[in-house]
Each structure stands twice: as structure tokens, then as C-alpha cells.
ModelCIF file with pLDDT and N, C-alpha, C, O atoms, coordinates in Angstrom:
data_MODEL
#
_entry.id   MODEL 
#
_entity.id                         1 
_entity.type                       polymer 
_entity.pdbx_number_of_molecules   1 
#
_entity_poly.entity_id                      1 
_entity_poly.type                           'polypeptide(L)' 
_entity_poly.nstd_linkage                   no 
_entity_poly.nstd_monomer                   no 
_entity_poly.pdbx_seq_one_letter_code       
;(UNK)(UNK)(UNK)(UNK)(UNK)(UNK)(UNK)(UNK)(UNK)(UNK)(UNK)(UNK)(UNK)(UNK)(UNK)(UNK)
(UNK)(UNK)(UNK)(UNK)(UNK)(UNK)(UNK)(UNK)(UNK)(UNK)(UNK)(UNK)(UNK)(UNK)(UNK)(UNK)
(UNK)(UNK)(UNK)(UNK)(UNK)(UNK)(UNK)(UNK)(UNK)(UNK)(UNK)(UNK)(UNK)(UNK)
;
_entity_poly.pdbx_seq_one_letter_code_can   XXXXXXXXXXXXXXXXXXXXXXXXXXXXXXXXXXXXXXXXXXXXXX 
_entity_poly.pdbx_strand_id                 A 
#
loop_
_entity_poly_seq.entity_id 
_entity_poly_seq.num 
_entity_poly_seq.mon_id 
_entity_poly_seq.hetero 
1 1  UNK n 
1 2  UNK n 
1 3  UNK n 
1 4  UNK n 
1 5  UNK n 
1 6  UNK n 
1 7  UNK n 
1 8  UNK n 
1 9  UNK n 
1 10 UNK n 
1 11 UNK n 
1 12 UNK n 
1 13 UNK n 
1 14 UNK n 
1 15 UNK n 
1 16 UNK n 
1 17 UNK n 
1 18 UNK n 
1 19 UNK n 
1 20 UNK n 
1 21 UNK n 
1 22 UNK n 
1 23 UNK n 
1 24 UNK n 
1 25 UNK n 
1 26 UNK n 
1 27 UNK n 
1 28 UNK n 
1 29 UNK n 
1 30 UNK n 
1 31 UNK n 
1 32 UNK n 
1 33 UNK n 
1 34 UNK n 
1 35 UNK n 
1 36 UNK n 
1 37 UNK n 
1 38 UNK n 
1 39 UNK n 
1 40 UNK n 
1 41 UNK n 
1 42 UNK n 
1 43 UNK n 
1 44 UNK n 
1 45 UNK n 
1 46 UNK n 
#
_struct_asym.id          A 
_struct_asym.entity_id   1 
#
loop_
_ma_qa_metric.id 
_ma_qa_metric.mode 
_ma_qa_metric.name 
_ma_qa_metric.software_group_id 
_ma_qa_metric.type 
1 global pLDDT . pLDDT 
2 local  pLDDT . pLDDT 
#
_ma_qa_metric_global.metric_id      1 
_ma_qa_metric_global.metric_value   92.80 
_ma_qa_metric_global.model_id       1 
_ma_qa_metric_global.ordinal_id     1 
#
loop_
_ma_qa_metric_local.label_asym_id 
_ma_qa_metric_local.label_comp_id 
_ma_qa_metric_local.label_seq_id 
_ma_qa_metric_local.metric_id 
_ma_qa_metric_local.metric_value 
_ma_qa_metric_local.model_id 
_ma_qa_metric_local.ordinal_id 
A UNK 1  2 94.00 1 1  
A UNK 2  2 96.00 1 2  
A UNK 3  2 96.00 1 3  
A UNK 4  2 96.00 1 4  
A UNK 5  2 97.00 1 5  
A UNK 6  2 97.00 1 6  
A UNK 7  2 96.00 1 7  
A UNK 8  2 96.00 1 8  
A UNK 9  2 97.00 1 9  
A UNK 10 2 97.00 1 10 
A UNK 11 2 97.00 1 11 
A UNK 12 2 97.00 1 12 
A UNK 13 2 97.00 1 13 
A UNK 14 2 97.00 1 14 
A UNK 15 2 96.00 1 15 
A UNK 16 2 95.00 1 16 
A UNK 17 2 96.00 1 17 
A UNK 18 2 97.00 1 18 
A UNK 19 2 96.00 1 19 
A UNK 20 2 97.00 1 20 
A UNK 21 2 97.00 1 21 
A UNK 22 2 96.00 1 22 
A UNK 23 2 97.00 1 23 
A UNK 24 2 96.00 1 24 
A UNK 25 2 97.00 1 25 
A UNK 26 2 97.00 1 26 
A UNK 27 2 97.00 1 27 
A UNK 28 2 97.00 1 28 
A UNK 29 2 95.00 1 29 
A UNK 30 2 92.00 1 30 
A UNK 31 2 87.00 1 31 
A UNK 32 2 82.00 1 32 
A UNK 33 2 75.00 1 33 
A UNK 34 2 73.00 1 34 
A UNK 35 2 78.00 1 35 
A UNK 36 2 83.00 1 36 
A UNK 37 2 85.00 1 37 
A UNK 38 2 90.00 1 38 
A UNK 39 2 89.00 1 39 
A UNK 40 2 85.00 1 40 
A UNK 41 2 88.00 1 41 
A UNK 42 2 90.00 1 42 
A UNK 43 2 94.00 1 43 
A UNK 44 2 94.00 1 44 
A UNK 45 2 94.00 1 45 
A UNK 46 2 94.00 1 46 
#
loop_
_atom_site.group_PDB 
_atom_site.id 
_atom_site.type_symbol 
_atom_site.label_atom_id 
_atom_site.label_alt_id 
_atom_site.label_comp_id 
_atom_site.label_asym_id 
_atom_site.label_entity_id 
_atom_site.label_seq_id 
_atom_site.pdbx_PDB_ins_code 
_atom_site.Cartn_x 
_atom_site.Cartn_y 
_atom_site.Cartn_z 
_atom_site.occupancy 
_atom_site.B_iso_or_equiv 
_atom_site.pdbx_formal_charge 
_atom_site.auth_seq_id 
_atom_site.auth_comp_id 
_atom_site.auth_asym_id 
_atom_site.auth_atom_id 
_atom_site.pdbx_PDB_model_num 
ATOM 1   N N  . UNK A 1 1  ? 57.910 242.780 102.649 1.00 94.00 ? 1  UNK A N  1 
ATOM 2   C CA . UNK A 1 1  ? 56.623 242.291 103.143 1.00 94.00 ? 1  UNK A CA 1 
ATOM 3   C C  . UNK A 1 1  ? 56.871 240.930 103.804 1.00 94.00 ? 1  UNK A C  1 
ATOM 4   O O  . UNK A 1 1  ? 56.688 239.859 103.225 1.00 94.00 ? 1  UNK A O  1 
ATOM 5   N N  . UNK A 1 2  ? 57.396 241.090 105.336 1.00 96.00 ? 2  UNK A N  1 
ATOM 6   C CA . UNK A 1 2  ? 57.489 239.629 106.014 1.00 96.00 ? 2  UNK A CA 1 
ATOM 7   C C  . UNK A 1 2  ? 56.103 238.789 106.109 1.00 96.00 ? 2  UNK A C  1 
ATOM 8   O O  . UNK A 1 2  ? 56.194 237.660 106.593 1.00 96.00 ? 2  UNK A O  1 
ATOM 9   N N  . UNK A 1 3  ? 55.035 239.171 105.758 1.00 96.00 ? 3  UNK A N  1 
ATOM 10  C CA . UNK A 1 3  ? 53.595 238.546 105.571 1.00 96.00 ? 3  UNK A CA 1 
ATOM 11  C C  . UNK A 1 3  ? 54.150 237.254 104.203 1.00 96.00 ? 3  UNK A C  1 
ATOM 12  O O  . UNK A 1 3  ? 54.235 236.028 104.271 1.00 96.00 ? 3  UNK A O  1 
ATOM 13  N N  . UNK A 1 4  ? 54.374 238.012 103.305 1.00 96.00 ? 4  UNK A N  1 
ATOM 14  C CA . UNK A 1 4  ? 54.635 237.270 102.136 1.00 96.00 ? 4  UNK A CA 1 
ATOM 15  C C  . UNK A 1 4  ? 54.945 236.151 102.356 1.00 96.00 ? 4  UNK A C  1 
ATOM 16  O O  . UNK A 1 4  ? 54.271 235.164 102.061 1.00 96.00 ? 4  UNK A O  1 
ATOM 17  N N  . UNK A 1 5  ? 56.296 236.155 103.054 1.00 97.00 ? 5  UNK A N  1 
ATOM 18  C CA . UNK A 1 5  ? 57.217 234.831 103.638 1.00 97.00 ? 5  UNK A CA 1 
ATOM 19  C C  . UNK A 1 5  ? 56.228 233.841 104.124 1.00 97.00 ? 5  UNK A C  1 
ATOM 20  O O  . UNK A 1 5  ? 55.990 232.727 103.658 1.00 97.00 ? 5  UNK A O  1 
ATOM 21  N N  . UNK A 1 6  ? 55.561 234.587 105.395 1.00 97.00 ? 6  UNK A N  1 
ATOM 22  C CA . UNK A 1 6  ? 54.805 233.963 106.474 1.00 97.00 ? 6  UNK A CA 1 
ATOM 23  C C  . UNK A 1 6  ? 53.717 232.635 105.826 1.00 97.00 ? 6  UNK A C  1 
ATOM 24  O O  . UNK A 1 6  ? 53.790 231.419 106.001 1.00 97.00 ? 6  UNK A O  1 
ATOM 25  N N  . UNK A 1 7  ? 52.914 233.305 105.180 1.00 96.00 ? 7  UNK A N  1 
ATOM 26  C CA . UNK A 1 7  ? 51.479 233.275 104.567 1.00 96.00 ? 7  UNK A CA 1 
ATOM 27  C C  . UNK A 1 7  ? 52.115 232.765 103.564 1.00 96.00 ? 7  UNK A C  1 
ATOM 28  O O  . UNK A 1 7  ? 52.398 231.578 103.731 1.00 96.00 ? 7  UNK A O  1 
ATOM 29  N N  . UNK A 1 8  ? 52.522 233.329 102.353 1.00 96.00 ? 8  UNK A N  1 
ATOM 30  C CA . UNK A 1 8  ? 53.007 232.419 101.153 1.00 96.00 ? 8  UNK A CA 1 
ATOM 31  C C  . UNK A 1 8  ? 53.746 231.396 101.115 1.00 96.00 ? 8  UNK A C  1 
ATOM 32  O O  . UNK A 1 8  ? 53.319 230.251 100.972 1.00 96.00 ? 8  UNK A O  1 
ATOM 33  N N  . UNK A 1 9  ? 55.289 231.808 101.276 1.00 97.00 ? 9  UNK A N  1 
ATOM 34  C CA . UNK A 1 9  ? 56.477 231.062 100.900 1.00 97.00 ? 9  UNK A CA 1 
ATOM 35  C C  . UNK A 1 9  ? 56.781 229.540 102.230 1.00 97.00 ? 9  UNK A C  1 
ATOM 36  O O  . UNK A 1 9  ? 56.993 228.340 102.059 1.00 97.00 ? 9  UNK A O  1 
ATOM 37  N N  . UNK A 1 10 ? 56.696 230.118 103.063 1.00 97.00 ? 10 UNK A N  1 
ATOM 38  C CA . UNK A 1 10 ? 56.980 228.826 104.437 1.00 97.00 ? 10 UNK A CA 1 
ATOM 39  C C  . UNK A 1 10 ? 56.180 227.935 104.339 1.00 97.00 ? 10 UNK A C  1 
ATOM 40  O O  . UNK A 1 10 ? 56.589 226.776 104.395 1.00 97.00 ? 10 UNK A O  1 
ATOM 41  N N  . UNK A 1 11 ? 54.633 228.245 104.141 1.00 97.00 ? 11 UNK A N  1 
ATOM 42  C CA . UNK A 1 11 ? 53.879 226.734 103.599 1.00 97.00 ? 11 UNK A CA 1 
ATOM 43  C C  . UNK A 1 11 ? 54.402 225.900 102.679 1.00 97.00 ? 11 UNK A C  1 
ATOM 44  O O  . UNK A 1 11 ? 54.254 224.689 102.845 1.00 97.00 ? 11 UNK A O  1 
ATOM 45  N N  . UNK A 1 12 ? 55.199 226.458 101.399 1.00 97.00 ? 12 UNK A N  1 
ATOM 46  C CA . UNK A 1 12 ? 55.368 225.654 100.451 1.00 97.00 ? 12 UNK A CA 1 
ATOM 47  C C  . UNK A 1 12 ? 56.312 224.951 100.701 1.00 97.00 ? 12 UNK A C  1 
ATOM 48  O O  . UNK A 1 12 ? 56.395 223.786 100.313 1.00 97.00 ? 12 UNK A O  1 
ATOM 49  N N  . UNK A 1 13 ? 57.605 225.834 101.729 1.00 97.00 ? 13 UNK A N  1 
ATOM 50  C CA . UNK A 1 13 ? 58.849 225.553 101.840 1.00 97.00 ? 13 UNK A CA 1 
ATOM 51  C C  . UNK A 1 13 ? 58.619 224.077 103.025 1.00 97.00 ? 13 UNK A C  1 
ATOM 52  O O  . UNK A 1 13 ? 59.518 223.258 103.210 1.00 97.00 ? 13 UNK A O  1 
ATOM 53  N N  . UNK A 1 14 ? 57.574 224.021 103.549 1.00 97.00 ? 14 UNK A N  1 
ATOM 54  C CA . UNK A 1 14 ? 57.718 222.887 104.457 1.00 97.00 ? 14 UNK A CA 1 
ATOM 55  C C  . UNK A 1 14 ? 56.580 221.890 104.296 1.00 97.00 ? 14 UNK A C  1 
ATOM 56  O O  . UNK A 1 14 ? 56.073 221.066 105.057 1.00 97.00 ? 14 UNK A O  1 
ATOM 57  N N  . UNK A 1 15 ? 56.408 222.170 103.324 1.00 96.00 ? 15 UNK A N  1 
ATOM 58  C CA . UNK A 1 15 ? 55.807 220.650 102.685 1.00 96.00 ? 15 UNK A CA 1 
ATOM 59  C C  . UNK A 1 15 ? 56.698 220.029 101.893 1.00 96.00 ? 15 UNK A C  1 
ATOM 60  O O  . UNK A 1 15 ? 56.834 218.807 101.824 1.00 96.00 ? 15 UNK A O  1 
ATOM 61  N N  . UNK A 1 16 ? 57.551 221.154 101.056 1.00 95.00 ? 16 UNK A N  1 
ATOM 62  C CA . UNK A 1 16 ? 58.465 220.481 100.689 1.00 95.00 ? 16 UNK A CA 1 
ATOM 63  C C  . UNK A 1 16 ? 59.552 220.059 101.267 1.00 95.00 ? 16 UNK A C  1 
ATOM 64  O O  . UNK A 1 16 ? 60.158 219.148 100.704 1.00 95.00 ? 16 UNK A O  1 
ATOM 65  N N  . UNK A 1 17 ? 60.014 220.537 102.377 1.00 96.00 ? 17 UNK A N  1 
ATOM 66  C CA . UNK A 1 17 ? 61.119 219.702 103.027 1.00 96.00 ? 17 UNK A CA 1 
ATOM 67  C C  . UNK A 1 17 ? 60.544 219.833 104.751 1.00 96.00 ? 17 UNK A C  1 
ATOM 68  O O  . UNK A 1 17 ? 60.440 220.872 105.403 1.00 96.00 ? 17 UNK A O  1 
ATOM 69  N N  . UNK A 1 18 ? 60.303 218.751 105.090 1.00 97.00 ? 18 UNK A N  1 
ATOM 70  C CA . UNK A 1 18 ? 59.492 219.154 106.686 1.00 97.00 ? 18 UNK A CA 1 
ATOM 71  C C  . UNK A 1 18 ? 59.787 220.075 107.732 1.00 97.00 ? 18 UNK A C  1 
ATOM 72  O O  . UNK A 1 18 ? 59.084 220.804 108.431 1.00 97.00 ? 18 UNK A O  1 
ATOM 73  N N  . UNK A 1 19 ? 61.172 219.822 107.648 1.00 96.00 ? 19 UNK A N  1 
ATOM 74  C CA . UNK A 1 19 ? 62.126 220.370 108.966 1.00 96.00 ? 19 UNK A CA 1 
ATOM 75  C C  . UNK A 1 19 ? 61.815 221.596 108.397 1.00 96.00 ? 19 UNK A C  1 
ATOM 76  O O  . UNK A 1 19 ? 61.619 222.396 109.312 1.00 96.00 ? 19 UNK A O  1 
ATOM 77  N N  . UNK A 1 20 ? 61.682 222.099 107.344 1.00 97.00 ? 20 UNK A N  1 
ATOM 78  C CA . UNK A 1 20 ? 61.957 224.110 107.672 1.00 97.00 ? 20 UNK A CA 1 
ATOM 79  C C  . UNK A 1 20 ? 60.758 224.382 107.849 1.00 97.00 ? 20 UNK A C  1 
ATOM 80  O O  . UNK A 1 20 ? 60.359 225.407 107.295 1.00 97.00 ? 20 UNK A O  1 
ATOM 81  N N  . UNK A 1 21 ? 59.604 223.438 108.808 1.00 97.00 ? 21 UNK A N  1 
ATOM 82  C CA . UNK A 1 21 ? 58.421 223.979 109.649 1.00 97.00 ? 21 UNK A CA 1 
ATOM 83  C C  . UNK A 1 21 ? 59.011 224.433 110.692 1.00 97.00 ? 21 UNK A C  1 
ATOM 84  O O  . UNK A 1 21 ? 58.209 224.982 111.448 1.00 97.00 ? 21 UNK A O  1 
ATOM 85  N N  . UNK A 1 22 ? 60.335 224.440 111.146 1.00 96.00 ? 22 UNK A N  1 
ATOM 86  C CA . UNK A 1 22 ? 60.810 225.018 112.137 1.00 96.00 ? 22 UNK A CA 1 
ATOM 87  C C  . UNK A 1 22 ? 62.143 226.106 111.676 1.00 96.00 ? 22 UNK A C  1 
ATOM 88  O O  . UNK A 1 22 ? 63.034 226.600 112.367 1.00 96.00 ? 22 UNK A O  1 
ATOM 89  N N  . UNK A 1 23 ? 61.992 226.163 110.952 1.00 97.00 ? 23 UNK A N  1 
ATOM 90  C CA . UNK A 1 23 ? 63.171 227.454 110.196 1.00 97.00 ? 23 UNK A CA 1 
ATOM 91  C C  . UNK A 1 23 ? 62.923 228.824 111.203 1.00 97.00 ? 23 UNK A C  1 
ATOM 92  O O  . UNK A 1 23 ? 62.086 228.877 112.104 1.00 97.00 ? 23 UNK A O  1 
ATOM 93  N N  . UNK A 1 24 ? 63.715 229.736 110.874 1.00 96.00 ? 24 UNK A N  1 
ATOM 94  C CA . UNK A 1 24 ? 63.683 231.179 111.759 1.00 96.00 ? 24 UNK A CA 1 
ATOM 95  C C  . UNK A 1 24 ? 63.958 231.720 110.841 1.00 96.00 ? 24 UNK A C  1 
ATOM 96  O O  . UNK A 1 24 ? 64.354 231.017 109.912 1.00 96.00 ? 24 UNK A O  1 
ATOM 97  N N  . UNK A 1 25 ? 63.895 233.126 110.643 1.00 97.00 ? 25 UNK A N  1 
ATOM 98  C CA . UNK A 1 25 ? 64.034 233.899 109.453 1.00 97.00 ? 25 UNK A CA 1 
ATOM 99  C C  . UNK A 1 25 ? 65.172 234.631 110.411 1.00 97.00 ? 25 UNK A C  1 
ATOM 100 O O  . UNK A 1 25 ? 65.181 234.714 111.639 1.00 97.00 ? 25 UNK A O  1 
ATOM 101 N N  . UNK A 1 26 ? 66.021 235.078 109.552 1.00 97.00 ? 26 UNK A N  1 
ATOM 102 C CA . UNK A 1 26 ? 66.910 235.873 109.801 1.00 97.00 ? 26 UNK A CA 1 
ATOM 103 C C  . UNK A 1 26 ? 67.310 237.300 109.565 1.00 97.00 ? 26 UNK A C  1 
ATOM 104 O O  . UNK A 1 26 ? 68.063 238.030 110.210 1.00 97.00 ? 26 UNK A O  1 
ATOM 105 N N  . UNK A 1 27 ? 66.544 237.530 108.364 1.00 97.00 ? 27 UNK A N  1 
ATOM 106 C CA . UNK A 1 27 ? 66.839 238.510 107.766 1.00 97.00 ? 27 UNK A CA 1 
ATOM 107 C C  . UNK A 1 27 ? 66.089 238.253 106.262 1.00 97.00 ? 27 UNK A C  1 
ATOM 108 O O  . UNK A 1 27 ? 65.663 237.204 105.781 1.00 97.00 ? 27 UNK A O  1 
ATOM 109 N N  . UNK A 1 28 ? 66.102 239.874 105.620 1.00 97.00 ? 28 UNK A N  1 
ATOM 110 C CA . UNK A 1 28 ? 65.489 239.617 104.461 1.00 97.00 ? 28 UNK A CA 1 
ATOM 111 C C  . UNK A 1 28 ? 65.912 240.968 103.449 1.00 97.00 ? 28 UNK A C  1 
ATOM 112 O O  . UNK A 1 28 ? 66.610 241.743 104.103 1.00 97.00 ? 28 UNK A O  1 
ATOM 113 N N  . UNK A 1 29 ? 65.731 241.346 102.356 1.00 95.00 ? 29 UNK A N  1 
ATOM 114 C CA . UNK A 1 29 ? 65.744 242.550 101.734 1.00 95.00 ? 29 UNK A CA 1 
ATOM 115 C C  . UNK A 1 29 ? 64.994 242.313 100.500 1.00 95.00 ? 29 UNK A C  1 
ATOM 116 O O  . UNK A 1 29 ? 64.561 241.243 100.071 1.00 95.00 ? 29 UNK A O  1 
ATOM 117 N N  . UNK A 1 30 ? 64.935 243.146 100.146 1.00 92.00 ? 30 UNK A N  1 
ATOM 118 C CA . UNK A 1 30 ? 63.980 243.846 98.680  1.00 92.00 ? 30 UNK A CA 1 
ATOM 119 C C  . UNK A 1 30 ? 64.956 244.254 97.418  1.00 92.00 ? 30 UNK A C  1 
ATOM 120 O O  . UNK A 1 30 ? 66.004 244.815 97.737  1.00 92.00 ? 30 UNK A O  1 
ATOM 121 N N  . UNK A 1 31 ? 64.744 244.055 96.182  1.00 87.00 ? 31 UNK A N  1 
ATOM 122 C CA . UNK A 1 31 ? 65.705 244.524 95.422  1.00 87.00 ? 31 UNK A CA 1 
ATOM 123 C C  . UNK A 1 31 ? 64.853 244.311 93.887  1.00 87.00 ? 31 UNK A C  1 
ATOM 124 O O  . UNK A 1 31 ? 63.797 243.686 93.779  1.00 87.00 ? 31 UNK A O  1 
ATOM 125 N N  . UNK A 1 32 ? 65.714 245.104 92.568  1.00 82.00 ? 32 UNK A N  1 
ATOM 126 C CA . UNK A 1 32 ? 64.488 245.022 91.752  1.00 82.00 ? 32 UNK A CA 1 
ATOM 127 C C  . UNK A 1 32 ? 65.345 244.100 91.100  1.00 82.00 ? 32 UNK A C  1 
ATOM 128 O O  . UNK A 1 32 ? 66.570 243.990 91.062  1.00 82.00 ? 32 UNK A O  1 
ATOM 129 N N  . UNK A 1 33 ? 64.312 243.396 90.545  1.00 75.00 ? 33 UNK A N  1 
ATOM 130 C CA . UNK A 1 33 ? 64.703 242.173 89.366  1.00 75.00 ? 33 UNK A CA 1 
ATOM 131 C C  . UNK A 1 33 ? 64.393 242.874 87.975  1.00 75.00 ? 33 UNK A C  1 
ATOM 132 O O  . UNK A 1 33 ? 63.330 243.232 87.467  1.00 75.00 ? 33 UNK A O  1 
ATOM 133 N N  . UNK A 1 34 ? 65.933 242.948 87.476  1.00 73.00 ? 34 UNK A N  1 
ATOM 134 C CA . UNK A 1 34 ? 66.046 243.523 86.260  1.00 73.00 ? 34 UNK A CA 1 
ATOM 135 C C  . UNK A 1 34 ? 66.432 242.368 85.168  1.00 73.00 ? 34 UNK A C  1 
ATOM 136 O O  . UNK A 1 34 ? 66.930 241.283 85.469  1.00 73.00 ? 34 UNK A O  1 
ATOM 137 N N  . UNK A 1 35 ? 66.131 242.775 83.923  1.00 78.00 ? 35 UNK A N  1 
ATOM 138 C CA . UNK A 1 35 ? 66.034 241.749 83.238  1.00 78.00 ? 35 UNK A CA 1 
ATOM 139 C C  . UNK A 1 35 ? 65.762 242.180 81.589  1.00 78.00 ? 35 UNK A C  1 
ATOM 140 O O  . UNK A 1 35 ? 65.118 243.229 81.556  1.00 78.00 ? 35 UNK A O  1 
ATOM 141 N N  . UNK A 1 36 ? 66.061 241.687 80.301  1.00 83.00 ? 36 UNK A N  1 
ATOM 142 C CA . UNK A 1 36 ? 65.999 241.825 78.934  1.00 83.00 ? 36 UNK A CA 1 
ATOM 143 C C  . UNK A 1 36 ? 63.956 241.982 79.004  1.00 83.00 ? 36 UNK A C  1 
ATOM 144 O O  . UNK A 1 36 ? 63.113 241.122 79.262  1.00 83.00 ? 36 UNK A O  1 
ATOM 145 N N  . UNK A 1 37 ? 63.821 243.326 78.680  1.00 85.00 ? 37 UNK A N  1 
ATOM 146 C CA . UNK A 1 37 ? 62.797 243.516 78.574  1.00 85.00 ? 37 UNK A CA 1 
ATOM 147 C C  . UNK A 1 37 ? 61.897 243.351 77.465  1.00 85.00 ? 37 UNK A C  1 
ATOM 148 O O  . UNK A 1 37 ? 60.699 243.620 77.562  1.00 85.00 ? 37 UNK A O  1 
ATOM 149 N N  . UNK A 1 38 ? 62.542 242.828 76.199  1.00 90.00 ? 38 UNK A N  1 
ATOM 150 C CA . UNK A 1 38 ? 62.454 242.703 75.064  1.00 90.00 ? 38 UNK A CA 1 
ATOM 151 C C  . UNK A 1 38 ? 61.607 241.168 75.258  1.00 90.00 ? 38 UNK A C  1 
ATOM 152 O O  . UNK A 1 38 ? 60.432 240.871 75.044  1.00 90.00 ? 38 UNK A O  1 
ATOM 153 N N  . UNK A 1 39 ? 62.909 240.273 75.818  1.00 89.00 ? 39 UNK A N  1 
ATOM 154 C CA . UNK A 1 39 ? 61.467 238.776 75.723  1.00 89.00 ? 39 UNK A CA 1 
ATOM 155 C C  . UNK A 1 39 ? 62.380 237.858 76.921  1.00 89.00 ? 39 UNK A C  1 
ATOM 156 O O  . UNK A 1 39 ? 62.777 236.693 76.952  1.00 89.00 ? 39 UNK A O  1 
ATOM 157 N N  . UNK A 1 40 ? 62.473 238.927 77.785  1.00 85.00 ? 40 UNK A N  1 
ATOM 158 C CA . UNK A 1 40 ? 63.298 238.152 78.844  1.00 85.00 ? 40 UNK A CA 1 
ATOM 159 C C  . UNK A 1 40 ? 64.661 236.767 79.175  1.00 85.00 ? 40 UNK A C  1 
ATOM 160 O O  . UNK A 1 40 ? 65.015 236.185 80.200  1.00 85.00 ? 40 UNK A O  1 
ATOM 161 N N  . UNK A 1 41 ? 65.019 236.706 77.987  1.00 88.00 ? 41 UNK A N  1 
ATOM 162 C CA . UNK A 1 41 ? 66.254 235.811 77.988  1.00 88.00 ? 41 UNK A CA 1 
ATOM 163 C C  . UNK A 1 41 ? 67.252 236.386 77.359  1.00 88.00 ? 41 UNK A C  1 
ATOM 164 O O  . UNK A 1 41 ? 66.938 237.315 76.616  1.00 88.00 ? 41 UNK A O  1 
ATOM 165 N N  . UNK A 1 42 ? 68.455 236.086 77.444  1.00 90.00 ? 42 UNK A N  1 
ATOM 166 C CA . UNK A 1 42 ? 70.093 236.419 77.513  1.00 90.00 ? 42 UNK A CA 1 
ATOM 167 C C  . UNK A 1 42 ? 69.940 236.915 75.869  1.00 90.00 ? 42 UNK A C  1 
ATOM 168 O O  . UNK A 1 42 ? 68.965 236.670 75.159  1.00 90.00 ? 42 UNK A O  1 
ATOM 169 N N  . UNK A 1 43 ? 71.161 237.673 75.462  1.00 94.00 ? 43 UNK A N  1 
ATOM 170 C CA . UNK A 1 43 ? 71.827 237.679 74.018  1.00 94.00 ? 43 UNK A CA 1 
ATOM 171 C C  . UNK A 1 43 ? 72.952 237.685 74.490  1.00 94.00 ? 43 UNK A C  1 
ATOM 172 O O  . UNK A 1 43 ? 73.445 238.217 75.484  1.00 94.00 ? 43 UNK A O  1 
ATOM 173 N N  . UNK A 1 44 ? 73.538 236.704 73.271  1.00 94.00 ? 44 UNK A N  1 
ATOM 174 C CA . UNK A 1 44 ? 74.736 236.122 73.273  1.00 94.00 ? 44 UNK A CA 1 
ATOM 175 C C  . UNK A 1 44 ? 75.481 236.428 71.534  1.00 94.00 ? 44 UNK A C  1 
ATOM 176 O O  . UNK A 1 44 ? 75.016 236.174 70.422  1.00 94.00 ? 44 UNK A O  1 
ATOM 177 N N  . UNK A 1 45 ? 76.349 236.850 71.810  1.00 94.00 ? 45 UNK A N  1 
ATOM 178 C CA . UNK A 1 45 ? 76.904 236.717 70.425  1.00 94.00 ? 45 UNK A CA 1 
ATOM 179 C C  . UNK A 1 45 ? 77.968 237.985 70.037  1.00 94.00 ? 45 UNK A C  1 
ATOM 180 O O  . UNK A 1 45 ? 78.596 238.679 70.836  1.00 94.00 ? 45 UNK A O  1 
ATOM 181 N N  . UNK A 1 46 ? 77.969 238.070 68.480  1.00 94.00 ? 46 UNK A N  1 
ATOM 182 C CA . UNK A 1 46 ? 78.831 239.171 68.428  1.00 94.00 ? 46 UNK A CA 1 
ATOM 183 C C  . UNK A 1 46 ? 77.828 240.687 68.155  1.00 94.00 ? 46 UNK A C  1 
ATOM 184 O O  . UNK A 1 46 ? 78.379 241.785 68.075  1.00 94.00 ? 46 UNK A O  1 
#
């Protein structure tokens, strides 16, 4: 969803740093964020 970028993410990204009011997008992809579904942080141990 290049809207997302547009509309969401680039406003934030250039207030927080000015210059990437002039950024270009290059490219983008989609992918799933997988993750400990239990309570979302690492196990470590034996």
C-alpha cells in the first residue's frame, strides 16, 4: 500500500529530519512479521 508511505509515514519522516521532504521512494515490499505469539519477546535459555 504506497498510500501508506505517502499519507502516513513521509509526514512523520520529515518533520523529523527535513531533507527527506524531498526523499524518492525506490522501492518497497510486503512481508509477514512473525513473532513469539505467546507474549511477544525472545526465550532464551536451556
Amino acid at each position: 500500500d504506497h498510500d501508506f508511505f505517502q499519507e502516513r509515514i513521509w509526514p512523520l519522516l520529515a518533520r523529523r529530519v527535513p531533507c527527506f521532504e524531498s526523499l524518492r521512494v525506490r522501492g518497497a515490499w510486503a512481508g509477514y512479521y512473525d513473532y513469539n505469539t505467546f507474549d511477544q519477546n525472545g526465550v532464551l535459555g536451556p
